[in-house]
C-alpha atoms as a PDB file:
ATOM      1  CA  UNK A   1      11.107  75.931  75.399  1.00  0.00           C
ATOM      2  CA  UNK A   2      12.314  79.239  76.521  1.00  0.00           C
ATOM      3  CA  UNK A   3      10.189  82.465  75.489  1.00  0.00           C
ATOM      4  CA  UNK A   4      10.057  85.785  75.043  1.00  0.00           C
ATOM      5  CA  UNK A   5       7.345  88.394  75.164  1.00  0.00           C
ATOM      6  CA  UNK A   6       7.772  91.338  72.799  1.00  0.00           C
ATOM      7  CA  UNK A   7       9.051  94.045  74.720  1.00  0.00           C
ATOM      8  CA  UNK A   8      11.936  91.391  75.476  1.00  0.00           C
ATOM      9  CA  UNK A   9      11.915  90.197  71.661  1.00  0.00           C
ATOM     10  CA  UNK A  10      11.956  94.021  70.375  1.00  0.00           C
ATOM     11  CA  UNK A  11      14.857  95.133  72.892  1.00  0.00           C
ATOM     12  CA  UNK A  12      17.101  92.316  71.175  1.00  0.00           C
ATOM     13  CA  UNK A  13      16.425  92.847  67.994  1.00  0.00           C
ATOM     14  CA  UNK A  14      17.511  96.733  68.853  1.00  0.00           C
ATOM     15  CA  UNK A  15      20.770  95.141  70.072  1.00  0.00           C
ATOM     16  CA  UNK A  16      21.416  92.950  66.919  1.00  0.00           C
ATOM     17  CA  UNK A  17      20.904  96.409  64.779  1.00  0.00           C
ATOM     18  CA  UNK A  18      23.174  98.076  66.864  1.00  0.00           C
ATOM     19  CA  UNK A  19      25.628  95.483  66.993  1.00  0.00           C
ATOM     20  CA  UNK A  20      25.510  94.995  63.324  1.00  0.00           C
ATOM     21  CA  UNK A  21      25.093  98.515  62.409  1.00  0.00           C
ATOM     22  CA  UNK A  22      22.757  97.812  60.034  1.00  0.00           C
ATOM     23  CA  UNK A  23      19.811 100.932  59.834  1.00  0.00           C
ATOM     24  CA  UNK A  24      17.052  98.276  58.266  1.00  0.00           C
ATOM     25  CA  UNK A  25      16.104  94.441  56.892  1.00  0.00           C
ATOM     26  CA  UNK A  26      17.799  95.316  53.189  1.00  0.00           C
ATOM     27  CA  UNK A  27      21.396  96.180  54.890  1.00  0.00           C
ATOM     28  CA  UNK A  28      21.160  92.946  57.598  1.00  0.00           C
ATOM     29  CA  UNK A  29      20.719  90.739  54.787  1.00  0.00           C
ATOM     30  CA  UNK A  30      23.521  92.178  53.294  1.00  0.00           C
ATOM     31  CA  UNK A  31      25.831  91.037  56.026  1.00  0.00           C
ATOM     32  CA  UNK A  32      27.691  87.806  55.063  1.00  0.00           C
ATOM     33  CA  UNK A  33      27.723  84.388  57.036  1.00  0.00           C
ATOM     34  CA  UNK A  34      31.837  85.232  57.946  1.00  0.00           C
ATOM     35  CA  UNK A  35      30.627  88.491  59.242  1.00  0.00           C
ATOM     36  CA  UNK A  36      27.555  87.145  61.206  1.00  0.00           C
ATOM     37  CA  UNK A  37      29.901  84.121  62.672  1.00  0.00           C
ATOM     38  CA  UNK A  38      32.877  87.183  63.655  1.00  0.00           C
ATOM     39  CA  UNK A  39      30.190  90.017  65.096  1.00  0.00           C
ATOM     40  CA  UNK A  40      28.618  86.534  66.998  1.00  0.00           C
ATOM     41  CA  UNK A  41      32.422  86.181  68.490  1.00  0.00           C
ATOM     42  CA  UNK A  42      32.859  90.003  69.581  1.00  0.00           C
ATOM     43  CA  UNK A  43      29.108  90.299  70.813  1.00  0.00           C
ATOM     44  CA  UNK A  44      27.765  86.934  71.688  1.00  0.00           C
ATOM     45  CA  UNK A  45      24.436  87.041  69.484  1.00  0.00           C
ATOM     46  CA  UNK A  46      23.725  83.831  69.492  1.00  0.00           C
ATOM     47  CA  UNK A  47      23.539  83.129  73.088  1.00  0.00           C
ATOM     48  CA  UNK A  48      20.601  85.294  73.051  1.00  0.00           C
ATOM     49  CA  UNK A  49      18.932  84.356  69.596  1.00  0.00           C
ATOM     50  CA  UNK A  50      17.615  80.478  70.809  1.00  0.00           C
ATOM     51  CA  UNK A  51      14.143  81.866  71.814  1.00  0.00           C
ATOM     52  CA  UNK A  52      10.478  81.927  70.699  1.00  0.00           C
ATOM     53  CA  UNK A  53       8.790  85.353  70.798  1.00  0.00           C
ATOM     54  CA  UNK A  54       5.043  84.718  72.633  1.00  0.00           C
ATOM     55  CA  UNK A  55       2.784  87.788  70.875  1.00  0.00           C
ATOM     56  CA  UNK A  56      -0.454  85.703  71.907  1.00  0.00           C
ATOM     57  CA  UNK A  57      -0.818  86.313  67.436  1.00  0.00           C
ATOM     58  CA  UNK A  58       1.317  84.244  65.739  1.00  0.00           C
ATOM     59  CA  UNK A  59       2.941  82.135  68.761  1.00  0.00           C
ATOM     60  CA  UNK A  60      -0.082  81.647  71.475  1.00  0.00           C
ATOM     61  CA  UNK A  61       0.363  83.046  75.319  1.00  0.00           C
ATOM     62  CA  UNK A  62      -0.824  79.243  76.308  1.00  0.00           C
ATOM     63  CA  UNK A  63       1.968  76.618  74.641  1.00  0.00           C
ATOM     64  CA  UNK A  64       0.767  73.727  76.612  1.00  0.00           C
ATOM     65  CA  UNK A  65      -3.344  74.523  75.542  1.00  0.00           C
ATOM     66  CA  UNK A  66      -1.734  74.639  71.624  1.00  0.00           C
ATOM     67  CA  UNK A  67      -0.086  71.849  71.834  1.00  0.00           C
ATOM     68  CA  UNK A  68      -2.837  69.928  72.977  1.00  0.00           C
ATOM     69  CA  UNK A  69      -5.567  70.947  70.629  1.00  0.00           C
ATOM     70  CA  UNK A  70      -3.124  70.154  67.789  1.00  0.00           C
ATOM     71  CA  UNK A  71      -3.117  66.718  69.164  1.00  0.00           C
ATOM     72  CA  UNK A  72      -6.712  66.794  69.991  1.00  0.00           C
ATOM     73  CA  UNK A  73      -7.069  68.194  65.686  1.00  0.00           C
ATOM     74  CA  UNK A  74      -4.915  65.102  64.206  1.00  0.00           C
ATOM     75  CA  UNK A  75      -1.629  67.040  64.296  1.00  0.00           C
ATOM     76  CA  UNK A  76       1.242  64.492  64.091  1.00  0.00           C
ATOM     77  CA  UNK A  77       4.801  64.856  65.007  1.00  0.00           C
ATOM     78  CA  UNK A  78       8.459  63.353  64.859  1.00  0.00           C
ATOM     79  CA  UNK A  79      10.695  64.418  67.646  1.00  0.00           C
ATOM     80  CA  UNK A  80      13.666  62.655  68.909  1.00  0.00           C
ATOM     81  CA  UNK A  81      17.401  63.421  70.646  1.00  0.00           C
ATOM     82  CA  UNK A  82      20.637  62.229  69.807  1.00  0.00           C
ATOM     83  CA  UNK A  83      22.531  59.872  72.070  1.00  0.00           C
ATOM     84  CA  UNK A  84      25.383  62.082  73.216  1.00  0.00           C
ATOM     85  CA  UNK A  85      23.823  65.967  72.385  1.00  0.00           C
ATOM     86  CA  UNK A  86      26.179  67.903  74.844  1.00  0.00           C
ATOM     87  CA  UNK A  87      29.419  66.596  73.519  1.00  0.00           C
ATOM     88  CA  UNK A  88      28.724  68.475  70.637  1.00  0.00           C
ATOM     89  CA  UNK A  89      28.640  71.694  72.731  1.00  0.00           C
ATOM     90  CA  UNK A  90      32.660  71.551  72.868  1.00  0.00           C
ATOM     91  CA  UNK A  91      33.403  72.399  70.033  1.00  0.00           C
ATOM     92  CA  UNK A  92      30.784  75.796  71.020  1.00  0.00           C
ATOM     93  CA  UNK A  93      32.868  77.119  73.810  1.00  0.00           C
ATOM     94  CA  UNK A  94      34.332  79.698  74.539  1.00  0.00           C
ATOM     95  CA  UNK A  95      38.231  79.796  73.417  1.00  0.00           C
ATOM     96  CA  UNK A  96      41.031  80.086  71.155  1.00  0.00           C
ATOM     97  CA  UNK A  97      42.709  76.440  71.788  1.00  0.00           C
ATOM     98  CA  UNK A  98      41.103  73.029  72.684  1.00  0.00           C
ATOM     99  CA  UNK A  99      42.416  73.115  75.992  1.00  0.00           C
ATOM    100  CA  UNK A 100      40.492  76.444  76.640  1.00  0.00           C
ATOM    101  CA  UNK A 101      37.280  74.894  74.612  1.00  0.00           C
ATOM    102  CA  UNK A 102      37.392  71.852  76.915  1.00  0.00           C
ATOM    103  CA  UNK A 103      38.315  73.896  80.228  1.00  0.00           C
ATOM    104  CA  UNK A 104      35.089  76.105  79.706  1.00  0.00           C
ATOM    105  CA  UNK A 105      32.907  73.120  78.300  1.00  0.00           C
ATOM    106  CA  UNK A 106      33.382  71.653  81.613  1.00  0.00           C
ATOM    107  CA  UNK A 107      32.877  74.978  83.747  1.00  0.00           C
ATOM    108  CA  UNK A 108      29.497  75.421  82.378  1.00  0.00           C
ATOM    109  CA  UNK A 109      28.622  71.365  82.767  1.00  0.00           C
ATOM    110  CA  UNK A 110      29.449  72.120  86.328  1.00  0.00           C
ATOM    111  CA  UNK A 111      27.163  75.160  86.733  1.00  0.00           C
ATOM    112  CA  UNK A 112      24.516  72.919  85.185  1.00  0.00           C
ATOM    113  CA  UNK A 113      24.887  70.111  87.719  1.00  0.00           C
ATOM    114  CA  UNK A 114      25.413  72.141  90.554  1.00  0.00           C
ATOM    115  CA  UNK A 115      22.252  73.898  89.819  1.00  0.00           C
ATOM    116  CA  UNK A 116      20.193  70.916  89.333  1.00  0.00           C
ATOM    117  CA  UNK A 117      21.418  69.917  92.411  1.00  0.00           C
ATOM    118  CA  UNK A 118      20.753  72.388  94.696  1.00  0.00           C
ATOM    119  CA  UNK A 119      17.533  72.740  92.800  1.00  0.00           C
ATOM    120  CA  UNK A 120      16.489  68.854  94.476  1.00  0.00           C
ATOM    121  CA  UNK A 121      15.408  67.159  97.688  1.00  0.00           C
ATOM    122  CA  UNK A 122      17.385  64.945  99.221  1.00  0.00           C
ATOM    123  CA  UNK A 123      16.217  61.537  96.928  1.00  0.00           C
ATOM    124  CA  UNK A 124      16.819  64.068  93.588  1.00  0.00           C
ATOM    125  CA  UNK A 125      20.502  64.644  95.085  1.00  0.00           C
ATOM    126  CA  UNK A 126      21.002  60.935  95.866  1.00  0.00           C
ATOM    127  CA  UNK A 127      19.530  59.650  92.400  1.00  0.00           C
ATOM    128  CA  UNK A 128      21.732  62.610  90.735  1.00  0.00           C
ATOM    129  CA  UNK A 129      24.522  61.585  91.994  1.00  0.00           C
ATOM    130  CA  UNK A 130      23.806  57.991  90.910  1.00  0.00           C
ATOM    131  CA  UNK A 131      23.193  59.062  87.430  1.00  0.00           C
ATOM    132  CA  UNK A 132      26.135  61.003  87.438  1.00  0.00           C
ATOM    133  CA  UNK A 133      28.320  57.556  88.121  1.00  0.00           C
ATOM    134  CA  UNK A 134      26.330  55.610  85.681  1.00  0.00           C
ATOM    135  CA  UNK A 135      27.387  58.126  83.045  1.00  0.00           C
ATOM    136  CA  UNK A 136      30.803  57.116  84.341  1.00  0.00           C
ATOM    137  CA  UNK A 137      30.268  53.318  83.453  1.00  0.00           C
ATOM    138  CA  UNK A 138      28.767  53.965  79.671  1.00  0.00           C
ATOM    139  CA  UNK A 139      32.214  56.274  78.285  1.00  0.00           C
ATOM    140  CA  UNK A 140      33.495  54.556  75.570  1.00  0.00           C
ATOM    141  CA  UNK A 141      36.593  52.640  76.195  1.00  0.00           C
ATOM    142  CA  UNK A 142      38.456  54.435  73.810  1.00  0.00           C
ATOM    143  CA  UNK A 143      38.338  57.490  76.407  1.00  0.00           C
ATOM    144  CA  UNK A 144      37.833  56.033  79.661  1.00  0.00           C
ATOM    145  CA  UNK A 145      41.426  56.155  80.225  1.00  0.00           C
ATOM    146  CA  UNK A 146      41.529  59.308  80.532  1.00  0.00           C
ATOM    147  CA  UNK A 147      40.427  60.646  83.817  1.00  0.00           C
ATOM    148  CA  UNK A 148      39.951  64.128  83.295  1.00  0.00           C
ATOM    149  CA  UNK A 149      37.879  63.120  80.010  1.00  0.00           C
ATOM    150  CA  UNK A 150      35.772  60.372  81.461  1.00  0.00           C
ATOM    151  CA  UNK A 151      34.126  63.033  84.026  1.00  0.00           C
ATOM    152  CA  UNK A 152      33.877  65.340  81.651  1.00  0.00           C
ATOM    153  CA  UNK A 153      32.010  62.615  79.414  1.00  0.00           C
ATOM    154  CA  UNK A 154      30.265  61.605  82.426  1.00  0.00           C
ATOM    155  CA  UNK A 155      29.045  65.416  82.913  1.00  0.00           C
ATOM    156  CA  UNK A 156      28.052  65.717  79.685  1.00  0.00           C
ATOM    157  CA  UNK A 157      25.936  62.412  79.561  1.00  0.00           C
ATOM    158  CA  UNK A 158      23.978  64.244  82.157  1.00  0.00           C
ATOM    159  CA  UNK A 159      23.181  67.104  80.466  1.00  0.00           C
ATOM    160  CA  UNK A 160      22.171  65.174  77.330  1.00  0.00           C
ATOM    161  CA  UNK A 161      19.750  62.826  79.383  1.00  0.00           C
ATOM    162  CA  UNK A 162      18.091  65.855  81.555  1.00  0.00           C
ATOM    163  CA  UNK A 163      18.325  67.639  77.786  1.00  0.00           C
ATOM    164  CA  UNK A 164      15.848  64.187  76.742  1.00  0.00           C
ATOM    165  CA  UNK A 165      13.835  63.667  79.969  1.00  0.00           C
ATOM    166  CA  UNK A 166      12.599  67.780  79.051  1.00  0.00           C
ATOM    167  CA  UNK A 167      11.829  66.266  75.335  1.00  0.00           C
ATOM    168  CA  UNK A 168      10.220  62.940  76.555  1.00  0.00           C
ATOM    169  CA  UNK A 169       7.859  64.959  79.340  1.00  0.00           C
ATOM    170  CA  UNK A 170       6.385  66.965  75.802  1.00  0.00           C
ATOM    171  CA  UNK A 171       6.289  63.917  74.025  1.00  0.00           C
ATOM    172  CA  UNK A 172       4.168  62.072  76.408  1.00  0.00           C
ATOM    173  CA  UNK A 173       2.370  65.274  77.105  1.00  0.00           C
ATOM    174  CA  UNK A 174       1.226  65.067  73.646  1.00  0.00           C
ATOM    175  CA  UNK A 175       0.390  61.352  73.415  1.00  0.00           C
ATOM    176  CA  UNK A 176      -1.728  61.704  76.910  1.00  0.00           C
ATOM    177  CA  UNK A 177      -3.777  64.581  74.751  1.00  0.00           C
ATOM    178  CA  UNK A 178      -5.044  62.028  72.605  1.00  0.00           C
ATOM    179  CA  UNK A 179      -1.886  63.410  69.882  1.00  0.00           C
ATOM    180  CA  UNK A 180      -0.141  60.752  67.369  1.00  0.00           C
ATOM    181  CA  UNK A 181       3.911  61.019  68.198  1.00  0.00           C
ATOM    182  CA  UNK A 182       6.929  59.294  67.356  1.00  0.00           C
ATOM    183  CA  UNK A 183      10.176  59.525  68.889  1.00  0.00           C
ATOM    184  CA  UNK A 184      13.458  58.466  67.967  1.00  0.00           C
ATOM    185  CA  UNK A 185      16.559  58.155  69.816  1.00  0.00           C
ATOM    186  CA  UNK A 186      19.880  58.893  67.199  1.00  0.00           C
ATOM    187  CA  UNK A 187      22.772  56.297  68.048  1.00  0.00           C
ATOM    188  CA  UNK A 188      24.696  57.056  64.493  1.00  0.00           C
ATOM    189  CA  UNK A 189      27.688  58.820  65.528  1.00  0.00           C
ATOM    190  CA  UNK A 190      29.852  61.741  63.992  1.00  0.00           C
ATOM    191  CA  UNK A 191      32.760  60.183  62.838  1.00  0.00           C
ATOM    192  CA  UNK A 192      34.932  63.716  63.972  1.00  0.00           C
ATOM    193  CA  UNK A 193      37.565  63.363  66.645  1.00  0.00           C
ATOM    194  CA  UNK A 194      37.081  66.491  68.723  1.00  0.00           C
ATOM    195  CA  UNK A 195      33.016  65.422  69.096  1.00  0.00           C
ATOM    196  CA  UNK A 196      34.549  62.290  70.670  1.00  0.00           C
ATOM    197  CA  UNK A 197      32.804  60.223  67.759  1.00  0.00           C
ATOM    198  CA  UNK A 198      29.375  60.193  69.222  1.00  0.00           C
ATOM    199  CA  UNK A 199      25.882  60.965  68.730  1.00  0.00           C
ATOM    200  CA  UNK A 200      26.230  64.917  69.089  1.00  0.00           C
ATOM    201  CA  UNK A 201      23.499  67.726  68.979  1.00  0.00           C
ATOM    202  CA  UNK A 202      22.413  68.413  65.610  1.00  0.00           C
ATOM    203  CA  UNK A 203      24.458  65.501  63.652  1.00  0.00           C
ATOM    204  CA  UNK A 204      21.003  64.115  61.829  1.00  0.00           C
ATOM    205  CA  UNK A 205      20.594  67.044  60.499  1.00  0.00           C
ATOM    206  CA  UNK A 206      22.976  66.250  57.441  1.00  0.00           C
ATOM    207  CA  UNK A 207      21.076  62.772  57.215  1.00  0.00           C
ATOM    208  CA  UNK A 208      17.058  64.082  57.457  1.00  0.00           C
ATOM    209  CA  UNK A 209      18.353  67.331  55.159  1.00  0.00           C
ATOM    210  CA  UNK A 210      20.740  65.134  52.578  1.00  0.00           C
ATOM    211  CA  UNK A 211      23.567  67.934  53.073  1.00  0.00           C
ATOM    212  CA  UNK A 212      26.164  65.006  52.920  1.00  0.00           C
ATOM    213  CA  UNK A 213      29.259  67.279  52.370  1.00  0.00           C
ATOM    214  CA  UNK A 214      28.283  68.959  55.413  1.00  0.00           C
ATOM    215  CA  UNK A 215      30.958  67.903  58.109  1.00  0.00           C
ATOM    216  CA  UNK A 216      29.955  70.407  60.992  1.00  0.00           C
ATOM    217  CA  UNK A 217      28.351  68.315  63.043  1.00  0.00           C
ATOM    218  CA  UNK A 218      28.580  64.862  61.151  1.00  0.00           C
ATOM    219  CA  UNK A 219      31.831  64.214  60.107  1.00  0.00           C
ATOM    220  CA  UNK A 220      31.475  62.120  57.383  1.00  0.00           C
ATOM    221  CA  UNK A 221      27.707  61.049  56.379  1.00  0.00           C
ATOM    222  CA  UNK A 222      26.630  57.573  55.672  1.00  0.00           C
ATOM    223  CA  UNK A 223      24.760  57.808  52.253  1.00  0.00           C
ATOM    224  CA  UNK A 224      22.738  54.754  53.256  1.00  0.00           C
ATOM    225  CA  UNK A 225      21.514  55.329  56.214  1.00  0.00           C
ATOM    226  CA  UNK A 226      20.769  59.185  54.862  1.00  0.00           C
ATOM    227  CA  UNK A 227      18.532  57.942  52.035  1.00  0.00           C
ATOM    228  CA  UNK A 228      17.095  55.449  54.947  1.00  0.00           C
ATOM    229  CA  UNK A 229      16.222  58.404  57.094  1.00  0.00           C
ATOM    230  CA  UNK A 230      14.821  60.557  54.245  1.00  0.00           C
ATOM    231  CA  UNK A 231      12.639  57.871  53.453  1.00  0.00           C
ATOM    232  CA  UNK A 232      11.042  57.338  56.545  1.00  0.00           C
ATOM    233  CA  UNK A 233      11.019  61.301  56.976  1.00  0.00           C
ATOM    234  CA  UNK A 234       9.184  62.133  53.245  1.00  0.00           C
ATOM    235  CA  UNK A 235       6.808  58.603  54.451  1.00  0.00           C
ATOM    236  CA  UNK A 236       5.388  60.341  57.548  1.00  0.00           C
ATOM    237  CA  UNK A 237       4.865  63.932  55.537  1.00  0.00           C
ATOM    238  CA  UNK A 238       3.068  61.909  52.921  1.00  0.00           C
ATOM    239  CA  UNK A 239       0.772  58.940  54.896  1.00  0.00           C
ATOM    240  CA  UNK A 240       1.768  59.828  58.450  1.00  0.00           C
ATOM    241  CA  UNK A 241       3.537  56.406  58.525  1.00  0.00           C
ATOM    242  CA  UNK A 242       7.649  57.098  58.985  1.00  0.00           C
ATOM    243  CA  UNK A 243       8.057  53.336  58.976  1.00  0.00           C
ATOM    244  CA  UNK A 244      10.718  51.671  57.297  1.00  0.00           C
ATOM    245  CA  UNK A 245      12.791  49.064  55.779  1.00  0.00           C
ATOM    246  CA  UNK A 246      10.224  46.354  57.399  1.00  0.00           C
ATOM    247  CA  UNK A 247      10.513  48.065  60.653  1.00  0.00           C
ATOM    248  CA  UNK A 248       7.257  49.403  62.251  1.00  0.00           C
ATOM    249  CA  UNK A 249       7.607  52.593  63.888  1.00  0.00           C
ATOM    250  CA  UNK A 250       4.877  53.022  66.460  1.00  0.00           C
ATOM    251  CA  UNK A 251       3.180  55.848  68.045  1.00  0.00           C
ATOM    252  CA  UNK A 252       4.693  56.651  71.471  1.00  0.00           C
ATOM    253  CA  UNK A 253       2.847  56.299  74.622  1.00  0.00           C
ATOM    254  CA  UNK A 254       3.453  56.223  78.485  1.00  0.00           C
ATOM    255  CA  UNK A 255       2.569  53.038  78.517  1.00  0.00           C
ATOM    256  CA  UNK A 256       5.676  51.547  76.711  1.00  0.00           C
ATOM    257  CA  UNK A 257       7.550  54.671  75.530  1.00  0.00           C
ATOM    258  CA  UNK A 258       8.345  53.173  72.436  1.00  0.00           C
ATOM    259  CA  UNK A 259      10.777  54.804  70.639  1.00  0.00           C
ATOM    260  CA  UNK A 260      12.649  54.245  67.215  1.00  0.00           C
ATOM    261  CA  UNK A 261      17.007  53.429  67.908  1.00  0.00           C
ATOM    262  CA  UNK A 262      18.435  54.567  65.134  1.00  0.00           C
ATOM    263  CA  UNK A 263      21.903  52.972  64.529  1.00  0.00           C
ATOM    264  CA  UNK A 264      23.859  52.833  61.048  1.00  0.00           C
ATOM    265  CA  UNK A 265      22.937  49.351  60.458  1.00  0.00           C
ATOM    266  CA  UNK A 266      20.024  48.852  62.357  1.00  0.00           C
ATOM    267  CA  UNK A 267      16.756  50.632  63.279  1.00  0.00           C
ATOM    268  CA  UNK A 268      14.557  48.763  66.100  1.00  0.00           C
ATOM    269  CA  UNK A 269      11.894  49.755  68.003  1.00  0.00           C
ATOM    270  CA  UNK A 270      12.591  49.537  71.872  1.00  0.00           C
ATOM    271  CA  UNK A 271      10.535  50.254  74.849  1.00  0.00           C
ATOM    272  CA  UNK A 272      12.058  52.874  77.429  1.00  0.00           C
ATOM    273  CA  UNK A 273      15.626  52.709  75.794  1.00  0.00           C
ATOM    274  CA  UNK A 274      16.420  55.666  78.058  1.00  0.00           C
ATOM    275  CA  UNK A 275      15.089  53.799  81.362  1.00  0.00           C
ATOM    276  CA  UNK A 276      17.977  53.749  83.625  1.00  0.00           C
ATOM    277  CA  UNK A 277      18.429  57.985  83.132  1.00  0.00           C
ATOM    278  CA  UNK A 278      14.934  58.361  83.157  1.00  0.00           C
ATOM    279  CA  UNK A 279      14.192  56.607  85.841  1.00  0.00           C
ATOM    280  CA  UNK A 280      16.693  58.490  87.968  1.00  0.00           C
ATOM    281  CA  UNK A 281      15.550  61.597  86.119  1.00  0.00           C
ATOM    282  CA  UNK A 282      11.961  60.865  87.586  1.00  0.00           C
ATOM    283  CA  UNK A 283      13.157  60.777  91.277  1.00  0.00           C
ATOM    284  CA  UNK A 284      14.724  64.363  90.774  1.00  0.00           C
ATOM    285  CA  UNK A 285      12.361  65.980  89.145  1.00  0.00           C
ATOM    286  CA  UNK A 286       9.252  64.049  88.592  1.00  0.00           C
ATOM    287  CA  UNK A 287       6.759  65.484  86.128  1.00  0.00           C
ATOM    288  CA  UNK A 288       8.773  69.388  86.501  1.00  0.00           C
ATOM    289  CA  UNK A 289      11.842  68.734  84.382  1.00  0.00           C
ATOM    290  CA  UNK A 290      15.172  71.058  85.064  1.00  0.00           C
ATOM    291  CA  UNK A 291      15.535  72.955  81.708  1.00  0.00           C
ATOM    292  CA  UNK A 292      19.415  72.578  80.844  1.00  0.00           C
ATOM    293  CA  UNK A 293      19.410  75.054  77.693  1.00  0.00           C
END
């Protein structure tokens, strides 16, 4: 999780009141969600805004001590990644047409891999590159075709799986603490075209939150499987149990890295679903995962 101390933190929030020109907290909640979304286009505020502020107060200078004393306390947690998270980030690039959203999309994948690979040894190159063509063998028929697509696919499966080898490393961090976890991977797709009907970044959110009219990420939301998910979500604030529907979920460990598939019509509970990646993953960076984001 990337971090900022406060003399970092302060000297952005001097550049979202200039950018805003907004003189105090009354006049910046004035601004309007349209406004926000067309001073984010001219300035780029959000690129900057996905960051913790570490004040050694509120947020402690030590994460990795916090996090383990919360599991050490009887702290439990529910964290989890979507199948496909990076396709998602198309639709976020930079440009006025889909041609230009896809062009950049696929310039910054690039900087990403290339990155990561100059980053490894010689085994992280080789097992990078093999990940890389497995990618290639798991794009969906329906787009395989498509040469230009399928790489792009293929680059983007990449990011998504270093993305969940960086979330899997906490989550067994946290189990290996003594700490209660469960993980899920999300398989229900978004049902929009230009997300390439996968399992983008952010599309449980309409499911966990019950915001079923909300088509950003999502498309259109399954009320079923919503109501399942909020079950199992309101279960583990209540009893700390987020089974459901007959279907243990279990703690993860590094043992068996079980972890809870959720699909539209079926939830199971499978060891290492994410073996192959992670497994590659592993050789490349072994217990120092490449941040992507």
């Amino acid at each position: 999780m990337y971090a900022r101390e406060r003399k970092a933190a302060q000297e952005y929030a001097e550049f979202i009141m200039q950018a805003s020109g907004a003189k105090n907290m009354k006049e910046l909640l004035a601004i309007s969600g349209d406004e926000w979304m067309k001073l984010d286009e001219e300035k780029g505020i959000a690129d900057e805004c996905c960051y913790i502020v570490i004040d050694d107060d509120i947020i402690p200078a030590d994460l990795d001590k916090a996090f383990h004393d919360a599991a050490k306390s009887g702290v439990q947690m529910i964290m989890g990644s979507n199948s496909d998270e990076w396709n998602y980030f198309k639709e976020d690039s930079n440009g006025d047409t889909e041609e230009e959203k896809f062009n950049s999309w696929v310039e910054d994948m690039d900087a990403m891999y290339n990155e990561a690979y100059e980053n490894a040894n010689e085994e992280g190159k080789a097992a990078l590159q093999e990940l890389i063509k497995y990618e290639e063998s798991i794009v969906p028929e329906e787009y395989a075709g498509d040469k230009t697509v399928k790489e792009a696919l293929a680059k983007s499966g990449f990011v998504s799986e270093t993305w969940r080898y960086e979330i899997l490393d906490f989550a067994e961090s946290f189990a290996d603490a003594g700490g209660d976890i469960r993980v899920y991977l999300w398989k229900v797709p978004s049902t929009r075209d230009d997300m390439y009907k996968s399992a983008v970044h952010a599309v449980e959110m309409a499911y966990v939150f019950n915001n079923l009219e909300d088509s950003i990420y999502a498309g259109e939301v399954d009320p079923g499987t919503a109501a399942k998910v909020q079950e199992s979500w309101v279960s583990f604030a209540r009893t700390g149990d987020p089974s459901v529907g007959g279907v243990k979920w279990e703690s993860y460990n590094t043992d068996t890295r079980v972890t809870m598939v959720i699909e539209k019509d079926k939830w199971d509970c499978v060891s290492d679903p994410s073996n192959k990646a992670r497994e590659l993953l592993e050789k490349a960076y072994g217990d120092e995962p490449y941040h992507v984001w």
